[in-house]
PDB file of N, CA and C in Angstrom:
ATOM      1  N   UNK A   1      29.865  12.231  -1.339  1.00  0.00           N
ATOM      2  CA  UNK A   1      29.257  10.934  -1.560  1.00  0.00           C
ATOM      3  C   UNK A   1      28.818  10.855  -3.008  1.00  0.00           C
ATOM      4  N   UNK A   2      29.297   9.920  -3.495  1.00  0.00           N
ATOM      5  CA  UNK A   2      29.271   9.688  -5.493  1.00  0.00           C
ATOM      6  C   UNK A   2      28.086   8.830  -4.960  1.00  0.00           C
ATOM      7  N   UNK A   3      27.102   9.629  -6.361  1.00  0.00           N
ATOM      8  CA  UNK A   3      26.059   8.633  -6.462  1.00  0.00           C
ATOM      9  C   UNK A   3      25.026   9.437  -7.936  1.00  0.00           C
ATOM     10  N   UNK A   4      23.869   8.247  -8.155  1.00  0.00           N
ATOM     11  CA  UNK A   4      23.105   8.877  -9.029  1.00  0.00           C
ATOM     12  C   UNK A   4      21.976   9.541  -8.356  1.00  0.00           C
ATOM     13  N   UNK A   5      21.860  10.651  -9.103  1.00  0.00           N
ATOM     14  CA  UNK A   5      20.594  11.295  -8.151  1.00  0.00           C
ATOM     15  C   UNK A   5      19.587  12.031  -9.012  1.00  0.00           C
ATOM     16  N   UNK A   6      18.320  11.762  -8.696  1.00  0.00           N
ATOM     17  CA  UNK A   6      17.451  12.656  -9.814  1.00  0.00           C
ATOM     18  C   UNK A   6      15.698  13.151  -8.337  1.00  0.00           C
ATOM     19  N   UNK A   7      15.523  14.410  -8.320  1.00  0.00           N
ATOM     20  CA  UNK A   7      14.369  14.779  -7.707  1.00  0.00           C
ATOM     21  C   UNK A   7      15.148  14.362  -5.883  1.00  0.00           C
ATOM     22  N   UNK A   8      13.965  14.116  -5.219  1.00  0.00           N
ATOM     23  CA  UNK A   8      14.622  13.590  -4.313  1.00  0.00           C
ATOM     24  C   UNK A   8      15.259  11.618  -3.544  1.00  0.00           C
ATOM     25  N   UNK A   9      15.581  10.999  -4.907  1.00  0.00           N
ATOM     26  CA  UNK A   9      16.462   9.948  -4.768  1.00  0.00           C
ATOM     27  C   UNK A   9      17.411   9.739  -5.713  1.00  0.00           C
ATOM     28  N   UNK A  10      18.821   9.259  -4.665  1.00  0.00           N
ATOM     29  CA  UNK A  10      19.937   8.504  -5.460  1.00  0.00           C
ATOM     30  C   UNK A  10      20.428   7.158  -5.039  1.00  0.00           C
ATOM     31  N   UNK A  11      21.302   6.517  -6.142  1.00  0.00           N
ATOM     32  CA  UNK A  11      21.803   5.614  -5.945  1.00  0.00           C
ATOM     33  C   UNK A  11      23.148   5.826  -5.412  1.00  0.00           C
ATOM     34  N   UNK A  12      23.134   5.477  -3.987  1.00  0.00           N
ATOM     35  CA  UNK A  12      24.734   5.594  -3.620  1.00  0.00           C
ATOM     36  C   UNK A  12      25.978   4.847  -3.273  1.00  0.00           C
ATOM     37  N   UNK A  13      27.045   5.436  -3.287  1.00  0.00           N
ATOM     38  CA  UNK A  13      28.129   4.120  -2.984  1.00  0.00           C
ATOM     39  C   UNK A  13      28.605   2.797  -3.962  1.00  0.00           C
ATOM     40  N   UNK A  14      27.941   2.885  -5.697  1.00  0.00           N
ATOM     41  CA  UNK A  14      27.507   1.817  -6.206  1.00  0.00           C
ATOM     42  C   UNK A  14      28.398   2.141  -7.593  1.00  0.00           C
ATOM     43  N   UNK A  15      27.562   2.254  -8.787  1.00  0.00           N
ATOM     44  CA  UNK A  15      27.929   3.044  -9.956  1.00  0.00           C
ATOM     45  C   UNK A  15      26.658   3.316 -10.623  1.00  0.00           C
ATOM     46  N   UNK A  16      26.528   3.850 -11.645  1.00  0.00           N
ATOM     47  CA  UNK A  16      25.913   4.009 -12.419  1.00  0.00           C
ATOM     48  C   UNK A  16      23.996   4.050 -12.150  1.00  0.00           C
ATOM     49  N   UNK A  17      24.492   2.398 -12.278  1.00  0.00           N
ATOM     50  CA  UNK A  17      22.902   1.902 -12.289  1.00  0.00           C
ATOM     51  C   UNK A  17      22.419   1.423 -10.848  1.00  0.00           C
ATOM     52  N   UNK A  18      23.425   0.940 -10.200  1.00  0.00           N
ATOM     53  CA  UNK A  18      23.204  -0.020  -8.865  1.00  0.00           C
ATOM     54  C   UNK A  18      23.563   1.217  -7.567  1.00  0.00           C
ATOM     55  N   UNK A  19      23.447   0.659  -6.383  1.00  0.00           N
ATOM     56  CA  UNK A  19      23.532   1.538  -5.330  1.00  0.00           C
ATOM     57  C   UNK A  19      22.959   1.117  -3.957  1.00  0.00           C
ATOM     58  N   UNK A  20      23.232   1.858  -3.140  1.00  0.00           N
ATOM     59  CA  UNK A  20      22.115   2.088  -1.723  1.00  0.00           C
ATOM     60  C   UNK A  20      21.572   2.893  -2.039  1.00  0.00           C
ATOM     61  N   UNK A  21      19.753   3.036  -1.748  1.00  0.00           N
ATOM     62  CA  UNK A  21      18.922   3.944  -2.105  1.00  0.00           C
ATOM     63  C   UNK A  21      18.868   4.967  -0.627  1.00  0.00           C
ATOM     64  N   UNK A  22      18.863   5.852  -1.352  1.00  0.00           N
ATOM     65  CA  UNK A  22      18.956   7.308  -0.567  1.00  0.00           C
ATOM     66  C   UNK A  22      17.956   8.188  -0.812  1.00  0.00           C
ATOM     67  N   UNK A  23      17.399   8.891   0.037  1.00  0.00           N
ATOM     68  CA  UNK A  23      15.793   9.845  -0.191  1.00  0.00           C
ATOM     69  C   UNK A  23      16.338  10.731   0.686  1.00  0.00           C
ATOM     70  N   UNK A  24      15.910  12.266  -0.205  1.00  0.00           N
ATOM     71  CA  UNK A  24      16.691  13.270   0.763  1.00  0.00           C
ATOM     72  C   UNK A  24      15.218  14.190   1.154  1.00  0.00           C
ATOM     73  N   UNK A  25      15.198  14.873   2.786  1.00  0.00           N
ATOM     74  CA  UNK A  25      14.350  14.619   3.810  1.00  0.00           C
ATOM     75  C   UNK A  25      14.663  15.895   4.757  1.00  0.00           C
ATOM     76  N   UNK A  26      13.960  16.962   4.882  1.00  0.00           N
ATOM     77  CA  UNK A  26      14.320  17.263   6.217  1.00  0.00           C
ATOM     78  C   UNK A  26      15.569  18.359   6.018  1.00  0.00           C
ATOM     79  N   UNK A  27      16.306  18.151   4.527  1.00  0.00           N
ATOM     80  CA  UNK A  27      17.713  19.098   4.645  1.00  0.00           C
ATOM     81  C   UNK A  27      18.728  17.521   4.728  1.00  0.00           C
ATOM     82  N   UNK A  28      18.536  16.453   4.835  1.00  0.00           N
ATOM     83  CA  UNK A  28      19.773  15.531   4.613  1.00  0.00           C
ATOM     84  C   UNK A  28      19.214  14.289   4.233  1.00  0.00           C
ATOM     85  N   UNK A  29      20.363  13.434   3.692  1.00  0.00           N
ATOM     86  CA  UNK A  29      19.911  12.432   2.972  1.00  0.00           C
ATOM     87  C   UNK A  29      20.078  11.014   3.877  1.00  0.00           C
ATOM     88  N   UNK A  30      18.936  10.429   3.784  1.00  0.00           N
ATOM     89  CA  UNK A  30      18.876   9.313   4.214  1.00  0.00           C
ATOM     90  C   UNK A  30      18.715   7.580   3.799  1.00  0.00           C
ATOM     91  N   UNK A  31      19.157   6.646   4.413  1.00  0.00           N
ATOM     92  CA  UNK A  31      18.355   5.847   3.649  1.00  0.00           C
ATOM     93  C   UNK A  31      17.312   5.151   4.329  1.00  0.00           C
ATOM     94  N   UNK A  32      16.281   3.974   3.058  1.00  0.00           N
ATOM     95  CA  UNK A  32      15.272   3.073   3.210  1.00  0.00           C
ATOM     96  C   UNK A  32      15.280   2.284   3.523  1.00  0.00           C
ATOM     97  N   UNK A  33      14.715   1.668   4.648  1.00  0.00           N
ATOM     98  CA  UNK A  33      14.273   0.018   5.143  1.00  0.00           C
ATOM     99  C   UNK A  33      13.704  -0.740   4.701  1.00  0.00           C
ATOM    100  N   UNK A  34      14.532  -1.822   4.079  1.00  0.00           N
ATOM    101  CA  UNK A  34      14.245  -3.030   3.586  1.00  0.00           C
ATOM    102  C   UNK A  34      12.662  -3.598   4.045  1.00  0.00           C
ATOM    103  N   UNK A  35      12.431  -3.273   5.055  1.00  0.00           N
ATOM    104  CA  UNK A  35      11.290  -4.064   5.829  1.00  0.00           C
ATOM    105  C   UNK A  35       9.896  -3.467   4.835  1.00  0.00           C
ATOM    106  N   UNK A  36       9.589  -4.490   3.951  1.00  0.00           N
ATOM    107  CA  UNK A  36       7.978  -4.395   3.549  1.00  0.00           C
ATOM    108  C   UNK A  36       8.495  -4.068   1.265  1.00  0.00           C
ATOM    109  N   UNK A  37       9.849  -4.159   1.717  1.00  0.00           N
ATOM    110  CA  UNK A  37      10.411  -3.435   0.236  1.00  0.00           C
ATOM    111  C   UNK A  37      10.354  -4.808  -1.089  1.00  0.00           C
ATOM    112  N   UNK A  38       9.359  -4.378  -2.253  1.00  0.00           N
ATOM    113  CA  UNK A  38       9.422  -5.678  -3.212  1.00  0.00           C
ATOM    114  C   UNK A  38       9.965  -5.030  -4.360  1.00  0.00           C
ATOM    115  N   UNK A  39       9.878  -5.549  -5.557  1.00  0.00           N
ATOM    116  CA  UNK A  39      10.332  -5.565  -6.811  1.00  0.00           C
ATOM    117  C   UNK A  39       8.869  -4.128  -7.222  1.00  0.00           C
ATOM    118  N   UNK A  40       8.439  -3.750  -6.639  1.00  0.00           N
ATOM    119  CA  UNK A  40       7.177  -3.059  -7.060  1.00  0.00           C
ATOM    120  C   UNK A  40       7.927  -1.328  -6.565  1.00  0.00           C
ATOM    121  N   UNK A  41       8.354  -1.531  -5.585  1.00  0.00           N
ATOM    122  CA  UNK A  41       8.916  -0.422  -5.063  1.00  0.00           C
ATOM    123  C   UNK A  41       9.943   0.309  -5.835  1.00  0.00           C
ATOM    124  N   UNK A  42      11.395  -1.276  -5.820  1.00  0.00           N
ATOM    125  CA  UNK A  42      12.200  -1.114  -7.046  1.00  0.00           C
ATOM    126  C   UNK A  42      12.557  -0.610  -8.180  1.00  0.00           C
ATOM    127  N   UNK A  43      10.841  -1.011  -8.899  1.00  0.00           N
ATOM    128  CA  UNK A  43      10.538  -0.443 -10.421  1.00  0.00           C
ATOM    129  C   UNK A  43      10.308   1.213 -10.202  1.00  0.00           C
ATOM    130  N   UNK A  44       9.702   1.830  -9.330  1.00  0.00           N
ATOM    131  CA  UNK A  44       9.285   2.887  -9.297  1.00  0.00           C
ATOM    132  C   UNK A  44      10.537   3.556  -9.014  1.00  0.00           C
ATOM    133  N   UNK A  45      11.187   3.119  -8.342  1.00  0.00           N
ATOM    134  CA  UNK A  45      13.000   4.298  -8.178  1.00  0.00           C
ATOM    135  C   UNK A  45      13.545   4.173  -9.676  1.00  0.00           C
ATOM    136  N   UNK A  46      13.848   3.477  -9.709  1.00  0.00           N
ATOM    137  CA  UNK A  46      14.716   2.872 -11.006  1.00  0.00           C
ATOM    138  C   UNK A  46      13.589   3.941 -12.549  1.00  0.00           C
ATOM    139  N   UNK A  47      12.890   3.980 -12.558  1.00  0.00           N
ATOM    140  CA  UNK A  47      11.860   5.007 -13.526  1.00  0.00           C
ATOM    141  C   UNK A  47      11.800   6.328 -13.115  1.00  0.00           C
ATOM    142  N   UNK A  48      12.213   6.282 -11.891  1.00  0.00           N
ATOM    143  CA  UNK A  48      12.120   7.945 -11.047  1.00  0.00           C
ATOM    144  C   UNK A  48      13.486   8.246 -11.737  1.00  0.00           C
ATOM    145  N   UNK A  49      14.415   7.274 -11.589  1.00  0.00           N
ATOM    146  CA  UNK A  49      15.988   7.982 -11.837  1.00  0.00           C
ATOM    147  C   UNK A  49      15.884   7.443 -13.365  1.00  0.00           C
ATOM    148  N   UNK A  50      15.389   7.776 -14.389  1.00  0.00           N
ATOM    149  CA  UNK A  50      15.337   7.168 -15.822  1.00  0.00           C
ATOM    150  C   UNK A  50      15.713   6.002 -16.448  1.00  0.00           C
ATOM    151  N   UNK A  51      15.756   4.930 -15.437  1.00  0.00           N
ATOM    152  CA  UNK A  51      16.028   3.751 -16.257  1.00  0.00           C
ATOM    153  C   UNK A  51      14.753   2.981 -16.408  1.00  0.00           C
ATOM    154  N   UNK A  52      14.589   1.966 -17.237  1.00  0.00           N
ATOM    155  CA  UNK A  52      13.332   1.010 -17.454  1.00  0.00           C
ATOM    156  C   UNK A  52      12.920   0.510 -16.634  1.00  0.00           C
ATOM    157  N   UNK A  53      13.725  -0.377 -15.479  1.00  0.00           N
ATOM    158  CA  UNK A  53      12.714  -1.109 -14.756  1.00  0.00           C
ATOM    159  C   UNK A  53      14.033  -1.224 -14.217  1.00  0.00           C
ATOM    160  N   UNK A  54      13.957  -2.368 -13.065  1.00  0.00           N
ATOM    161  CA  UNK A  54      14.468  -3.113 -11.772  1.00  0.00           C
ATOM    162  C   UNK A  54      15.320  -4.079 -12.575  1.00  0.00           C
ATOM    163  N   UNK A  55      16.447  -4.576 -11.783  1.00  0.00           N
ATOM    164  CA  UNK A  55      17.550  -5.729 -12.500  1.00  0.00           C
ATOM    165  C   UNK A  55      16.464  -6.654 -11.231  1.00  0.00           C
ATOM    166  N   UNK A  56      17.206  -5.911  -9.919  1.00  0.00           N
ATOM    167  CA  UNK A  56      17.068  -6.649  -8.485  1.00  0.00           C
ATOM    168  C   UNK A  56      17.268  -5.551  -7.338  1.00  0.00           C
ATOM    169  N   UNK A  57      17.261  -6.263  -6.125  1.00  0.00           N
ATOM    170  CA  UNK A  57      17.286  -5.287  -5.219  1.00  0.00           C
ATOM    171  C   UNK A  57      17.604  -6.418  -4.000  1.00  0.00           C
ATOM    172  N   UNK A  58      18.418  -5.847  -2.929  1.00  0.00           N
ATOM    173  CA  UNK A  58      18.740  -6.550  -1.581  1.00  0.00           C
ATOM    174  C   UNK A  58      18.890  -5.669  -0.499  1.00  0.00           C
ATOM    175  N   UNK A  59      18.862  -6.134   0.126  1.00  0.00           N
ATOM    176  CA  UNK A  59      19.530  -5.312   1.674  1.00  0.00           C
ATOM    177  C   UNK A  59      20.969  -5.821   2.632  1.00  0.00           C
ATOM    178  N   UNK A  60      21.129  -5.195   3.437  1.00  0.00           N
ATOM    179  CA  UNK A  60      22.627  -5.020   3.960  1.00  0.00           C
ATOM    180  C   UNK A  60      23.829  -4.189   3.356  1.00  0.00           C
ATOM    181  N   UNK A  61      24.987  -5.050   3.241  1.00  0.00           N
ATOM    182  CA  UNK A  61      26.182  -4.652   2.850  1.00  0.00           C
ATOM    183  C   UNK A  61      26.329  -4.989   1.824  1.00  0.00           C
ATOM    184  N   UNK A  62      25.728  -4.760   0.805  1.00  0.00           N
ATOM    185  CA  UNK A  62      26.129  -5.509  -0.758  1.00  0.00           C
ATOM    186  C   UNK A  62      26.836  -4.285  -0.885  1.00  0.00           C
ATOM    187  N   UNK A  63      26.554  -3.042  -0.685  1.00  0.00           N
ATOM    188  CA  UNK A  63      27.668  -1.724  -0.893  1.00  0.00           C
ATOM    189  C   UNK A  63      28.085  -1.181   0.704  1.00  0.00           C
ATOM    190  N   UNK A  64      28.229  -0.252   0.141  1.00  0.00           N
ATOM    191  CA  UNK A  64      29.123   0.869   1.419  1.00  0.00           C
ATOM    192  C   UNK A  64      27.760   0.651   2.149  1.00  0.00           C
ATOM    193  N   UNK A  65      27.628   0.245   3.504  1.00  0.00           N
ATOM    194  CA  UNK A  65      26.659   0.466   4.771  1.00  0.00           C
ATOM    195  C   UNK A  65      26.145   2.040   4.970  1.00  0.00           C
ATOM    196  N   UNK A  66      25.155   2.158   4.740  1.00  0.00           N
ATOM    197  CA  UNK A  66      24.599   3.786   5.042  1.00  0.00           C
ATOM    198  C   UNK A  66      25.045   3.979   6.437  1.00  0.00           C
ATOM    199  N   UNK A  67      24.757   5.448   6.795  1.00  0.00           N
ATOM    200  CA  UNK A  67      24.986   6.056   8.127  1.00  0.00           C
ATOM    201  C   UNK A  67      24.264   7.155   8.008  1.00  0.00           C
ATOM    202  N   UNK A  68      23.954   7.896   9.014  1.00  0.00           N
ATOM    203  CA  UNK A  68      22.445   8.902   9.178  1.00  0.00           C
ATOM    204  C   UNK A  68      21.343   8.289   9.497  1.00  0.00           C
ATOM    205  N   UNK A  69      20.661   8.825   8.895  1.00  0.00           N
ATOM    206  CA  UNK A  69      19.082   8.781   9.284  1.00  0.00           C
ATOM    207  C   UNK A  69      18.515   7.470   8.579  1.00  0.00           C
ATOM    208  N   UNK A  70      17.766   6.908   8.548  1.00  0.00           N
ATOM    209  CA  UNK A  70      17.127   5.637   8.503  1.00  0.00           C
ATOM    210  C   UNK A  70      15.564   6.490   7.599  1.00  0.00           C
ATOM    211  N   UNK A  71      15.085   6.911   6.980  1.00  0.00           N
ATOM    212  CA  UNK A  71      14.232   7.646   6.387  1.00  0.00           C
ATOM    213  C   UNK A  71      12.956   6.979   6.551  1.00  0.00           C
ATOM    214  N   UNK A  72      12.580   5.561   5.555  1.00  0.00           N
ATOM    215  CA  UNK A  72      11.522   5.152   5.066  1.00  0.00           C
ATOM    216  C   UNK A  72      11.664   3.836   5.807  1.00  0.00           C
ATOM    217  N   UNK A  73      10.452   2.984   5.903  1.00  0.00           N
ATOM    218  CA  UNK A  73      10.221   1.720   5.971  1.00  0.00           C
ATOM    219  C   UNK A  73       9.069   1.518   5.702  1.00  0.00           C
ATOM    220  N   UNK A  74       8.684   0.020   5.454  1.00  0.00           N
ATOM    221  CA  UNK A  74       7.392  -0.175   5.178  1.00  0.00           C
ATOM    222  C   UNK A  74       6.825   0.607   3.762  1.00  0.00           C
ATOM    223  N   UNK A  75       7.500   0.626   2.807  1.00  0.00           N
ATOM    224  CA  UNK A  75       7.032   0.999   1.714  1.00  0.00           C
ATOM    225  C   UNK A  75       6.085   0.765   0.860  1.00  0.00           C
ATOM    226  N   UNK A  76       4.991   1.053   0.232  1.00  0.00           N
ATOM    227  CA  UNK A  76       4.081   0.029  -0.271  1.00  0.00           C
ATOM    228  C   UNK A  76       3.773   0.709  -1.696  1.00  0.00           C
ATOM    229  N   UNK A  77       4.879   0.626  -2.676  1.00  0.00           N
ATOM    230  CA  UNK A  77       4.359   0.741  -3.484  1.00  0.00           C
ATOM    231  C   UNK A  77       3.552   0.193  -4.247  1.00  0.00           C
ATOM    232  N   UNK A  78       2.535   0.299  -5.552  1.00  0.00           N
ATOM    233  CA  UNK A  78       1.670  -0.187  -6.194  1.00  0.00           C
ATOM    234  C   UNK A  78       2.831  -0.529  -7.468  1.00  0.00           C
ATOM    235  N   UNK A  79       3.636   0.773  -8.278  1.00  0.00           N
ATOM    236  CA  UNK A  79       4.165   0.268  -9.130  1.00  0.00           C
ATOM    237  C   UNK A  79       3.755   0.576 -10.156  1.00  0.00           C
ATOM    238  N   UNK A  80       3.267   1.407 -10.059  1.00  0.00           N
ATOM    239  CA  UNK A  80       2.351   2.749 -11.124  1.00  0.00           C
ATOM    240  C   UNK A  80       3.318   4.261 -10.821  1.00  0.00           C
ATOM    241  N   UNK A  81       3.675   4.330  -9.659  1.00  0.00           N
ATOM    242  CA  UNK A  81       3.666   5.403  -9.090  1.00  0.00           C
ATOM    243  C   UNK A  81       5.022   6.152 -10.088  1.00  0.00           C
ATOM    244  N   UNK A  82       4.860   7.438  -9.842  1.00  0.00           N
ATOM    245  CA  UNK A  82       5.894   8.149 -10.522  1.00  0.00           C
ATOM    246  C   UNK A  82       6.625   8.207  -9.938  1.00  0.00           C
ATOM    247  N   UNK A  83       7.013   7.852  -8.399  1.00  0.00           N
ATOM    248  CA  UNK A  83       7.849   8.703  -7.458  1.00  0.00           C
ATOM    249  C   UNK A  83       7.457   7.786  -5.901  1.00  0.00           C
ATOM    250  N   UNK A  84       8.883   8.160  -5.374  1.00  0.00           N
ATOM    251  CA  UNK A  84       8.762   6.984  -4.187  1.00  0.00           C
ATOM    252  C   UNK A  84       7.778   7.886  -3.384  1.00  0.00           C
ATOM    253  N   UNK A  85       7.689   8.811  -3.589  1.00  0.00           N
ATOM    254  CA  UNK A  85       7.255   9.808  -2.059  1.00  0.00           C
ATOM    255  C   UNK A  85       5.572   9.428  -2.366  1.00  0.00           C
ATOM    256  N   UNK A  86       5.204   8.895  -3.799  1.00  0.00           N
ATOM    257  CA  UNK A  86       3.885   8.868  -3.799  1.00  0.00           C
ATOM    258  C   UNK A  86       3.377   7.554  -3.285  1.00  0.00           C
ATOM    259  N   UNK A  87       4.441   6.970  -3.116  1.00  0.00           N
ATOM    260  CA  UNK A  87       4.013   5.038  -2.382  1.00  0.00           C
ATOM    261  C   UNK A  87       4.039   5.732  -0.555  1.00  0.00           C
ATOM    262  N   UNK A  88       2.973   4.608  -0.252  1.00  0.00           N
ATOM    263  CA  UNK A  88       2.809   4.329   1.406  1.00  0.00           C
ATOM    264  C   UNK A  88       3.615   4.290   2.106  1.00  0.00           C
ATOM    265  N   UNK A  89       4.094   4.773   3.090  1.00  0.00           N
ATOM    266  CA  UNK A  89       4.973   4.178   4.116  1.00  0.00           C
ATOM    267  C   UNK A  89       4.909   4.466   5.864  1.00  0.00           C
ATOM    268  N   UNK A  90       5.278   4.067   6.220  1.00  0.00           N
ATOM    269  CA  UNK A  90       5.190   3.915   8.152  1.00  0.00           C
ATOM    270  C   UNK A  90       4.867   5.554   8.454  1.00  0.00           C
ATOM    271  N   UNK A  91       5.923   6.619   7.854  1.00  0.00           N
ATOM    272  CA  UNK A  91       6.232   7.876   7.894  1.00  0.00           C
ATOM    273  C   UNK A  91       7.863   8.152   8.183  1.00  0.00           C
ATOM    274  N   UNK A  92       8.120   9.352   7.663  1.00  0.00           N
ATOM    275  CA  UNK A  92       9.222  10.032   8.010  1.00  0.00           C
ATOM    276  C   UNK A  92      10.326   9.574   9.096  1.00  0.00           C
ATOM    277  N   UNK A  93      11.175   8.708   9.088  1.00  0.00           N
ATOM    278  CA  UNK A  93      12.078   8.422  10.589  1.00  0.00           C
ATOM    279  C   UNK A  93      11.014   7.426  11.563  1.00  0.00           C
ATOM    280  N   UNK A  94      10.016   6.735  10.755  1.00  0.00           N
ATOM    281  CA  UNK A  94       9.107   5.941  11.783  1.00  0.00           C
ATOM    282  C   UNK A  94       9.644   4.457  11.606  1.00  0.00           C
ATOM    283  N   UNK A  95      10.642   3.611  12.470  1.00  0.00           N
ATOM    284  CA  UNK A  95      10.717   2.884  12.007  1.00  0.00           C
ATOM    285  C   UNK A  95      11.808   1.780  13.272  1.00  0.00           C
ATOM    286  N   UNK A  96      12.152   0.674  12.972  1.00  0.00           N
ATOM    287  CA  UNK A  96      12.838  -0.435  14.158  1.00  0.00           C
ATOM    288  C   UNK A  96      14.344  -1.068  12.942  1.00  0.00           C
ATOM    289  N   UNK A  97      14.644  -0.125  12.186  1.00  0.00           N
ATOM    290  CA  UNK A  97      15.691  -0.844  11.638  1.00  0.00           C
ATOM    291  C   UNK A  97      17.104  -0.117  11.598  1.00  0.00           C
ATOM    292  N   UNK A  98      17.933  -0.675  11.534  1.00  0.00           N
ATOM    293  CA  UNK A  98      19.411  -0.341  11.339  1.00  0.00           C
ATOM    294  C   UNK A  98      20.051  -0.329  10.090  1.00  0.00           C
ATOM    295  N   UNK A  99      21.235   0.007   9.912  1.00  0.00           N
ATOM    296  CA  UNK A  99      21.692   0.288   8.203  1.00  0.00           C
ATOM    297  C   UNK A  99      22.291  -1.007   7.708  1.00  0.00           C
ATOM    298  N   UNK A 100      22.061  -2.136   8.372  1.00  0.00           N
ATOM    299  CA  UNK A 100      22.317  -3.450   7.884  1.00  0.00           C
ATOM    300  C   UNK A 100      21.144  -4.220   6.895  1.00  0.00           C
ATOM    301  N   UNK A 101      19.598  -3.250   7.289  1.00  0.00           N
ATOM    302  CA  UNK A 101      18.783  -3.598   6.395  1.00  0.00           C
ATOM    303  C   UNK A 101      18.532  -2.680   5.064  1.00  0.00           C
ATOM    304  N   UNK A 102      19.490  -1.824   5.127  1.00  0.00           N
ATOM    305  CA  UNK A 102      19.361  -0.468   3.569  1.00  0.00           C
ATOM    306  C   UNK A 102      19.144  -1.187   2.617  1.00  0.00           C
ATOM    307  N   UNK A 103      17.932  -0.836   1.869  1.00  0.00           N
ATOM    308  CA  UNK A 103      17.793  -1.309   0.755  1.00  0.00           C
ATOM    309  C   UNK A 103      19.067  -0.938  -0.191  1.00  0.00           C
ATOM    310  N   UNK A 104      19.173  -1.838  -0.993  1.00  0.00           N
ATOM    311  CA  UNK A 104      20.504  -2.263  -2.348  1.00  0.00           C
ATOM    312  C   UNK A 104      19.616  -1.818  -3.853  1.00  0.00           C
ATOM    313  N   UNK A 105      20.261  -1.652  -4.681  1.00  0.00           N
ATOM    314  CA  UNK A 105      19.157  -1.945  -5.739  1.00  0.00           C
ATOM    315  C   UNK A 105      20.074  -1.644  -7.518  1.00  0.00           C
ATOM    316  N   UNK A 106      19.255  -2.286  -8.072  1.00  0.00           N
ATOM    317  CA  UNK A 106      19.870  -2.536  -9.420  1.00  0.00           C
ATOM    318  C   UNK A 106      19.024  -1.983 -10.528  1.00  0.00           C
ATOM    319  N   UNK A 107      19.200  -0.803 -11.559  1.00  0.00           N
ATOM    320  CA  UNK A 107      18.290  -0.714 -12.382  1.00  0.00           C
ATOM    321  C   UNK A 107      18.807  -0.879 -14.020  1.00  0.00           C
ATOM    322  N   UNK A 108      17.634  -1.178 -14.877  1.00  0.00           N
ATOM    323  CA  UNK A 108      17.712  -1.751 -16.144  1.00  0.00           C
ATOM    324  C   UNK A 108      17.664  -0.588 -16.972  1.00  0.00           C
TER     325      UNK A 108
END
């Protein structure tokens, strides 16, 4: 699986800058649920993996549809944070969504 990856997140299925966001968990990589996900969250991946900030971000099929584990939902970042693992969320695999809501995302 081609993707960008730095600590534990990459951008996958995408190129470069853009992708499905992936957080690796447990020994495998998963992805994030759209549900609770803003431009605040965005900024903090996109700075985790060295770019400046956020283009945009969506959910569904804008790329390749994830498969596995469903990781995060309910994310709450502030947008300070260095790192997704330091924003809020439901917990680990706690969650009511499918890989039609994977967060998408674009960085600057």
């Amino acid at each position: 699986m081609a993707g960008v990856s730095c600590s534990v997140v990459r951008l996958a299925d995408g190129g470069e800058r853009f992708g499905r966001l992936e957080v690796y968990y447990g020994g495998q990589w998963g992805t994030v649920c759209d549900n609770g996900w803003d431009i605040a969250d965005t900024n903090v991946v996109c700075r985790q993996l060295g770019f400046s900030n956020a283009a945009s971000f969506s959910s569904g099929s804008e790329y390749v549809v994830g498969s596995g584990r469903v990781w995060m939902a309910e994310v709450k970042c502030h947008g300070d944070e260095h790192s997704l693992l330091d924003c809020p969320h439901d917990g680990w695999g706690m969650h009511t969504c499918t890989h039609s809501k994977d967060v998408n995302m674009e960085c600057v």
